[in-house]
N, C-alpha and C. Protein backbone atom coordinates (compact mmCIF):
# COMPACT_ATOMS: atom_id res chain seq x y z
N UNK A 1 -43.22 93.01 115.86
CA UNK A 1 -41.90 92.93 116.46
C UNK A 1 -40.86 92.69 115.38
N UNK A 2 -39.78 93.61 114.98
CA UNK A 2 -38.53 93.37 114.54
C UNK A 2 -37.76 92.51 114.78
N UNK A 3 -37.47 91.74 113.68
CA UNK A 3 -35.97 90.57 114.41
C UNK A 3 -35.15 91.32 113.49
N UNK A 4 -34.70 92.52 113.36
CA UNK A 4 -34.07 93.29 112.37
C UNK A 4 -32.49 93.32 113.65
N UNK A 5 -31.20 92.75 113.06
CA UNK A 5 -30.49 92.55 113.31
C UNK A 5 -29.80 94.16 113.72
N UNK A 6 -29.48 94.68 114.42
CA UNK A 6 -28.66 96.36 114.68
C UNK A 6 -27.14 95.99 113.99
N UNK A 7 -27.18 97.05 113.40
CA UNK A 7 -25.75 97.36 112.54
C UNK A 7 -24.76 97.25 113.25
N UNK A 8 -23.74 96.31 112.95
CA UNK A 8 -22.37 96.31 113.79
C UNK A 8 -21.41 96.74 112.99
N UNK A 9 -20.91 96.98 111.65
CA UNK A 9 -20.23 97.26 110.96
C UNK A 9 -19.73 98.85 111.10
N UNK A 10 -18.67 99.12 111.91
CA UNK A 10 -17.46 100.27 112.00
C UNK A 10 -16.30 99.93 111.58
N UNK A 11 -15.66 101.10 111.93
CA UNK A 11 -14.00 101.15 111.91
C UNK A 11 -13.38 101.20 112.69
N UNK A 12 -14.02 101.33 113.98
CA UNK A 12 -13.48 101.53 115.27
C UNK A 12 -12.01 102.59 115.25
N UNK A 13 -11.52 102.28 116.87
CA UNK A 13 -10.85 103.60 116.88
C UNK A 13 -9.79 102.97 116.80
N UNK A 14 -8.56 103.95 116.41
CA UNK A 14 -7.02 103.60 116.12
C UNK A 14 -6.61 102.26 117.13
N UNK A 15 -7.02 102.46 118.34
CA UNK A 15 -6.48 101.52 119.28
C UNK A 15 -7.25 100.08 119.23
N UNK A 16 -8.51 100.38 118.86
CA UNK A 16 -9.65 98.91 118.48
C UNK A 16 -8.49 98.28 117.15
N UNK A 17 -8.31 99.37 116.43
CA UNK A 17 -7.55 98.49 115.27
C UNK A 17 -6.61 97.97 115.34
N UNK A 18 -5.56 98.46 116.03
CA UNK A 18 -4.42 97.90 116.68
C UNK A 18 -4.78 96.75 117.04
N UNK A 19 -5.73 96.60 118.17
CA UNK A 19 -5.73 95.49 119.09
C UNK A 19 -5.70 94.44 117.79
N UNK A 20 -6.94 94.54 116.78
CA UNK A 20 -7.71 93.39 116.03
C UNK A 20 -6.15 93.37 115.21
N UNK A 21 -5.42 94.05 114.60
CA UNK A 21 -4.28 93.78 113.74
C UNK A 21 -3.22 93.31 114.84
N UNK A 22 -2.98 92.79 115.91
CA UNK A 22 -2.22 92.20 116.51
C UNK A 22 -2.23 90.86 116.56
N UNK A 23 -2.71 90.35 115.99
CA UNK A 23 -2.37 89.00 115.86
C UNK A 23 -1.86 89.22 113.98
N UNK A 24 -0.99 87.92 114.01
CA UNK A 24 -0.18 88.07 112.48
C UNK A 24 -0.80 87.33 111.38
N UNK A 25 -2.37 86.54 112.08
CA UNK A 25 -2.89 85.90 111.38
C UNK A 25 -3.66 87.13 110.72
N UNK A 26 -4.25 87.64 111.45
CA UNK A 26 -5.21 88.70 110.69
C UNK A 26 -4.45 89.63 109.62
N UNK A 27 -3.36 90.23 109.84
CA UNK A 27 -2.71 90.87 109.17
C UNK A 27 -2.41 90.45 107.98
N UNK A 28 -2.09 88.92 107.96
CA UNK A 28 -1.63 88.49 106.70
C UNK A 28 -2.62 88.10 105.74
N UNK A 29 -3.72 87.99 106.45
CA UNK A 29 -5.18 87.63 105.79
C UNK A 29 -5.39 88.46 105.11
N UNK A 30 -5.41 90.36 105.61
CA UNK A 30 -5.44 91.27 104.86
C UNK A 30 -4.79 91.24 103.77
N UNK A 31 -3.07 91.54 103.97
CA UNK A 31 -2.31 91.24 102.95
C UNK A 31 -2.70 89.99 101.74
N UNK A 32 -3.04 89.06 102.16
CA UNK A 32 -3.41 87.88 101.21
C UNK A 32 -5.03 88.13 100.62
N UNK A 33 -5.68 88.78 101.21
CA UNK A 33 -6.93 89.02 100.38
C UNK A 33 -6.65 90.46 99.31
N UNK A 34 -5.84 91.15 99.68
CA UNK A 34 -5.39 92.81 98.68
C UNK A 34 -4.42 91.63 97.73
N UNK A 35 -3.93 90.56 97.59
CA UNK A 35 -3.37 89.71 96.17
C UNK A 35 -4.73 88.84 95.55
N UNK A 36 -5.36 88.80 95.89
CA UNK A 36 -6.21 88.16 95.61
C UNK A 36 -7.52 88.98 94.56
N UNK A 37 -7.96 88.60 93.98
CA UNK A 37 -9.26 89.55 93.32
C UNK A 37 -10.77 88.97 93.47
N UNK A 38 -11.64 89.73 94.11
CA UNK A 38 -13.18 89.73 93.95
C UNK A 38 -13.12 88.82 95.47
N UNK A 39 -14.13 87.98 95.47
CA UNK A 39 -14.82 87.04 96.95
C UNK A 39 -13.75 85.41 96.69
N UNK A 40 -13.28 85.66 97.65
CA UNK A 40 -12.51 84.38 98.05
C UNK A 40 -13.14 83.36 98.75
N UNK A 41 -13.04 81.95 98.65
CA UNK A 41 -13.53 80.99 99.67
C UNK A 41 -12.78 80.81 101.29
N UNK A 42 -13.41 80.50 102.22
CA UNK A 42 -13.06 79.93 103.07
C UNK A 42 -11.82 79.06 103.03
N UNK A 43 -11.66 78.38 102.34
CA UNK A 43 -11.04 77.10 102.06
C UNK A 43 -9.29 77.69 101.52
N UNK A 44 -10.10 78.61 100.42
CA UNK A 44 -8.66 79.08 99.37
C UNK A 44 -7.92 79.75 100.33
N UNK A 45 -8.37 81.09 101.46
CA UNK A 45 -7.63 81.81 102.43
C UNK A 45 -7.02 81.02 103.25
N UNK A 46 -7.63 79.63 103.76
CA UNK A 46 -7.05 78.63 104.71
C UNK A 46 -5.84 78.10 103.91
N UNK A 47 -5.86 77.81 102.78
CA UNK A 47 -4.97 77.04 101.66
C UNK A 47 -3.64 78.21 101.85
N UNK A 48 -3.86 79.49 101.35
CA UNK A 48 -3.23 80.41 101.40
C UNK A 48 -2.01 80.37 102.24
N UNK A 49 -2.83 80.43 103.79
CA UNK A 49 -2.26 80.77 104.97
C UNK A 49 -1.56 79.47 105.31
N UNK A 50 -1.84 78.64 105.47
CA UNK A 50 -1.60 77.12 105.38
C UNK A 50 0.07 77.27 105.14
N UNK A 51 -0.15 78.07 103.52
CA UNK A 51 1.48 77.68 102.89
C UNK A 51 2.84 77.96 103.61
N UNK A 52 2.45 78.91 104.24
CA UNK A 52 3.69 79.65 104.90
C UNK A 52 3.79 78.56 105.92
N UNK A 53 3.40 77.53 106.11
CA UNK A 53 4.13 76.49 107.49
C UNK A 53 4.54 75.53 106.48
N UNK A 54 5.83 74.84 107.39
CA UNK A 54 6.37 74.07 106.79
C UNK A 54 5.70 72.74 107.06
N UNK A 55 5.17 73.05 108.21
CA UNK A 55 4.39 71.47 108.41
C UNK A 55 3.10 71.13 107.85
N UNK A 56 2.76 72.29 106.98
CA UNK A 56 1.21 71.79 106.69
C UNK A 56 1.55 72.31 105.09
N UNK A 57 2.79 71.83 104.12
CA UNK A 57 2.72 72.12 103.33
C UNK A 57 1.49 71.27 102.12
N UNK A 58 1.05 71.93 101.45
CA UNK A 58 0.27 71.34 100.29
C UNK A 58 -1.17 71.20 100.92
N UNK A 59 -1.05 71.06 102.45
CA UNK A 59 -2.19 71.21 102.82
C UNK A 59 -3.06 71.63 103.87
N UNK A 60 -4.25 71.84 104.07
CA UNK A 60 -4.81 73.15 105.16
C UNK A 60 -4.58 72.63 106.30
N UNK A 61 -3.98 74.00 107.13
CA UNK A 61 -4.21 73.58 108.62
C UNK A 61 -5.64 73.91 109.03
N UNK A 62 -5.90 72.44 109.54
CA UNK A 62 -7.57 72.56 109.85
C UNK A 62 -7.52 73.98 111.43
N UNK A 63 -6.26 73.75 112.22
CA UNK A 63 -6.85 75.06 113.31
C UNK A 63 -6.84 76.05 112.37
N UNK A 64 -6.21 76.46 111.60
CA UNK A 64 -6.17 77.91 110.97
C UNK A 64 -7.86 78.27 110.40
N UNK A 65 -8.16 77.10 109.88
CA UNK A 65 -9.71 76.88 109.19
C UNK A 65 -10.49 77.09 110.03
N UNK A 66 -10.87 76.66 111.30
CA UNK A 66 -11.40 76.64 112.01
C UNK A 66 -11.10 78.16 112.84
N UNK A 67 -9.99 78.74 113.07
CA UNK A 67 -10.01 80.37 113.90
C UNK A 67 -10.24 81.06 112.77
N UNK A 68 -10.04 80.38 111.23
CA UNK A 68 -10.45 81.82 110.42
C UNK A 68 -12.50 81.95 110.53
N UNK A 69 -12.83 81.30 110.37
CA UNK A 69 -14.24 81.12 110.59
C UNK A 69 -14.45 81.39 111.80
N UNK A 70 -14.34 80.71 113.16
CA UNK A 70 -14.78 81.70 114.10
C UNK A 70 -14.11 82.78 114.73
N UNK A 71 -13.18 82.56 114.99
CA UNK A 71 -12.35 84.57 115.57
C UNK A 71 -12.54 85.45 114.32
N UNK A 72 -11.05 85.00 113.50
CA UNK A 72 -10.64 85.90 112.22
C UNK A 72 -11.60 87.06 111.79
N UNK A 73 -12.18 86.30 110.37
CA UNK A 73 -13.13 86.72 109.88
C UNK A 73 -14.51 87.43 110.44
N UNK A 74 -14.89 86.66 111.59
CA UNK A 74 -15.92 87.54 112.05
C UNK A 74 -15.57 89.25 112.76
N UNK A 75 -14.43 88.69 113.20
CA UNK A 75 -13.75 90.24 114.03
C UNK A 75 -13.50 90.92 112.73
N UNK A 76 -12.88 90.63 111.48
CA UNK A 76 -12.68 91.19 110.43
C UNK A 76 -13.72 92.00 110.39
N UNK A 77 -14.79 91.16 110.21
CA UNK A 77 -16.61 92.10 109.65
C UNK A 77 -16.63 92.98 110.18
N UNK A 78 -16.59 92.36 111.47
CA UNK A 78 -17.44 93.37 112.93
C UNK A 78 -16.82 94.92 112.50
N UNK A 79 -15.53 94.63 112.32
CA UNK A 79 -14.73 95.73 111.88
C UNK A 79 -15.33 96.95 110.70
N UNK A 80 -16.04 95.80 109.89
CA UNK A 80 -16.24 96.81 108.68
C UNK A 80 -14.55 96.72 107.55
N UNK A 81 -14.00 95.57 107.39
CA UNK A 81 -12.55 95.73 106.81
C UNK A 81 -12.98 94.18 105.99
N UNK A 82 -14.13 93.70 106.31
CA UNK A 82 -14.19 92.53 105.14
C UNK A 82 -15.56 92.60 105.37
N UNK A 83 -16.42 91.80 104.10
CA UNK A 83 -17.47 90.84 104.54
C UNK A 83 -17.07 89.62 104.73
N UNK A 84 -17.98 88.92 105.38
CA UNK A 84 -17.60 87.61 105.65
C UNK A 84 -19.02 86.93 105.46
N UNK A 85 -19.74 85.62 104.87
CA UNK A 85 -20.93 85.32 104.60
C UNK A 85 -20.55 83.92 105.57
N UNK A 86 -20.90 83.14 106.29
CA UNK A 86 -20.51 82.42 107.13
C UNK A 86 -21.29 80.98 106.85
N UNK A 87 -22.29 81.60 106.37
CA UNK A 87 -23.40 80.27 105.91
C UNK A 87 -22.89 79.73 104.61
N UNK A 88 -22.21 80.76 103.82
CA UNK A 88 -21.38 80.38 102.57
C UNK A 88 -19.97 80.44 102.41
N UNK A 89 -19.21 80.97 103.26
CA UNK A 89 -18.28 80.57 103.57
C UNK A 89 -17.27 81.45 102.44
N UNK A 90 -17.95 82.60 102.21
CA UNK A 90 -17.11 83.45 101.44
C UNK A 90 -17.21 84.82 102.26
N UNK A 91 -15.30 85.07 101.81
CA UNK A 91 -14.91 86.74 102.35
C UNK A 91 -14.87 87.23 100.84
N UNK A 92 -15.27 88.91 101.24
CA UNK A 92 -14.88 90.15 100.21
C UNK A 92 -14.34 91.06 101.09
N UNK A 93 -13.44 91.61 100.61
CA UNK A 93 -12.40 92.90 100.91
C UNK A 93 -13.02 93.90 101.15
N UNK A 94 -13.53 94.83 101.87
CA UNK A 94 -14.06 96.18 101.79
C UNK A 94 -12.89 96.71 101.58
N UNK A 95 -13.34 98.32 101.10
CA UNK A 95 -12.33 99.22 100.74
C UNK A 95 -11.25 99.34 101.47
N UNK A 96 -11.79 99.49 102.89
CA UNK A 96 -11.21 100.11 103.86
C UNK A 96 -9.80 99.25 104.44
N UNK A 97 -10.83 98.05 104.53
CA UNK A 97 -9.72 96.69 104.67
C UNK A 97 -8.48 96.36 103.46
N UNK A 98 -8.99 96.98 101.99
CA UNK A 98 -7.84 96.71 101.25
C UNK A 98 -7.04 98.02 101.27
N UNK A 99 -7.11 98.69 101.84
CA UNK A 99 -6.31 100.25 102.25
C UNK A 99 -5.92 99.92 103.51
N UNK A 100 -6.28 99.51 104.28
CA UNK A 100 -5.12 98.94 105.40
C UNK A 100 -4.44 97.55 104.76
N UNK A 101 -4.99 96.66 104.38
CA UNK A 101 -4.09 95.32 103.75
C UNK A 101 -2.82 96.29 102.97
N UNK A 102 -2.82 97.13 101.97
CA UNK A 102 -1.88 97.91 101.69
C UNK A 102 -0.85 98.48 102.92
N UNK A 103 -1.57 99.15 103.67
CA UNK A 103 -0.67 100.09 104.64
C UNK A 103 0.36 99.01 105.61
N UNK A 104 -0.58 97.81 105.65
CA UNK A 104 0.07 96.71 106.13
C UNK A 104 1.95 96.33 105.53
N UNK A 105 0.95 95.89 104.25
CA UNK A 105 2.47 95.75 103.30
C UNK A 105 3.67 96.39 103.15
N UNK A 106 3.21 98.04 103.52
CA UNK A 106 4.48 98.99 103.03
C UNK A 106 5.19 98.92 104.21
N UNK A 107 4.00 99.23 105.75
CA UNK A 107 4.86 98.45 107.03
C UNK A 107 6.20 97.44 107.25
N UNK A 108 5.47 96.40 106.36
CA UNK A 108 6.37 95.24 106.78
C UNK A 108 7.49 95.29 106.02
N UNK A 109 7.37 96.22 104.45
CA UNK A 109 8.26 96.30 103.89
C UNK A 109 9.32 97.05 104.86
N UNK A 110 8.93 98.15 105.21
CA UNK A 110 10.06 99.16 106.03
C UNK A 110 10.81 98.70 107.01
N UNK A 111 10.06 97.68 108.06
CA UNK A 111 10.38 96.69 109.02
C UNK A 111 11.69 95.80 108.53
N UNK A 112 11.51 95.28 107.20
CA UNK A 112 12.47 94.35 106.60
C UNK A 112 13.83 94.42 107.51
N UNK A 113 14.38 95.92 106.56
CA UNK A 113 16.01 96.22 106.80
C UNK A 113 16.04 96.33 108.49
N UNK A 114 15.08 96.70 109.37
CA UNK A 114 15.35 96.50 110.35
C UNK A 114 15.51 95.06 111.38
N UNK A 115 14.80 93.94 110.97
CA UNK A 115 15.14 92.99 110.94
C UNK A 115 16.07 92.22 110.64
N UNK A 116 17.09 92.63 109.58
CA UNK A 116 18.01 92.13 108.51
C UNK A 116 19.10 92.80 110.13
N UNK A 117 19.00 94.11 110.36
CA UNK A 117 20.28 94.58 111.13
C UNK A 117 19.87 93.88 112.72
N UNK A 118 19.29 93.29 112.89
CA UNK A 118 19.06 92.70 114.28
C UNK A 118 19.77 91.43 114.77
């Protein structure tokens, strides 16, 4: 008998991606792992994300720590747009994920001036 785990790793379809890039946590995770180089910790992405609040400056928001480990990151994998090692507590970028973390960026860039006129 196999305990051979079945492959979950896709790309799913335009609208699967949408859904998973609708939250702004994930998005920026992308963006913040395409500045980043090679396998990041758990900890450093929480640190990361952390910064942008004013209330948790200098230090981690433990919810952020805690949804990047169980939602985030695992939906990331499932995706096929990161690895995620969970027992070690390190992400790596797949290609695919740092080609959307990009497509992300130029997005938000374009978004800017429209924001600015609002």
């Amino acid at each position: 008998m196999s305990t051979k785990r079945p492959t979950k790793r896709r790309h799913g379809s335009p609208d699967e991606i949408f859904d998973l890039l609708g939250k702004k946590r994930r998005r920026d995770l992308l963006t913040v792992l395409c500045s980043l180089s090679g396998s990041v910790t758990l900890f450093s992405l929480a640190d990361n994300l952390s910064q942008d609040d004013t209330n948790h400056e200098g230090t981690i928001d433990e919810e952020v720590l805690v949804m990047l480990h169980h939602v985030d990151l695992p939906k990331l994998d499932d995706a096929g747009l990161i690895t995620y090692n969970p027992s070690q507590q390190v992400v790596t970028l797949d290609s695919v994920g740092a080609d959307l973390g990009a497509a992300i960026e130029q997005v938000e860039s374009a978004l800017d001036p429209m924001r600015d006129a609002l």
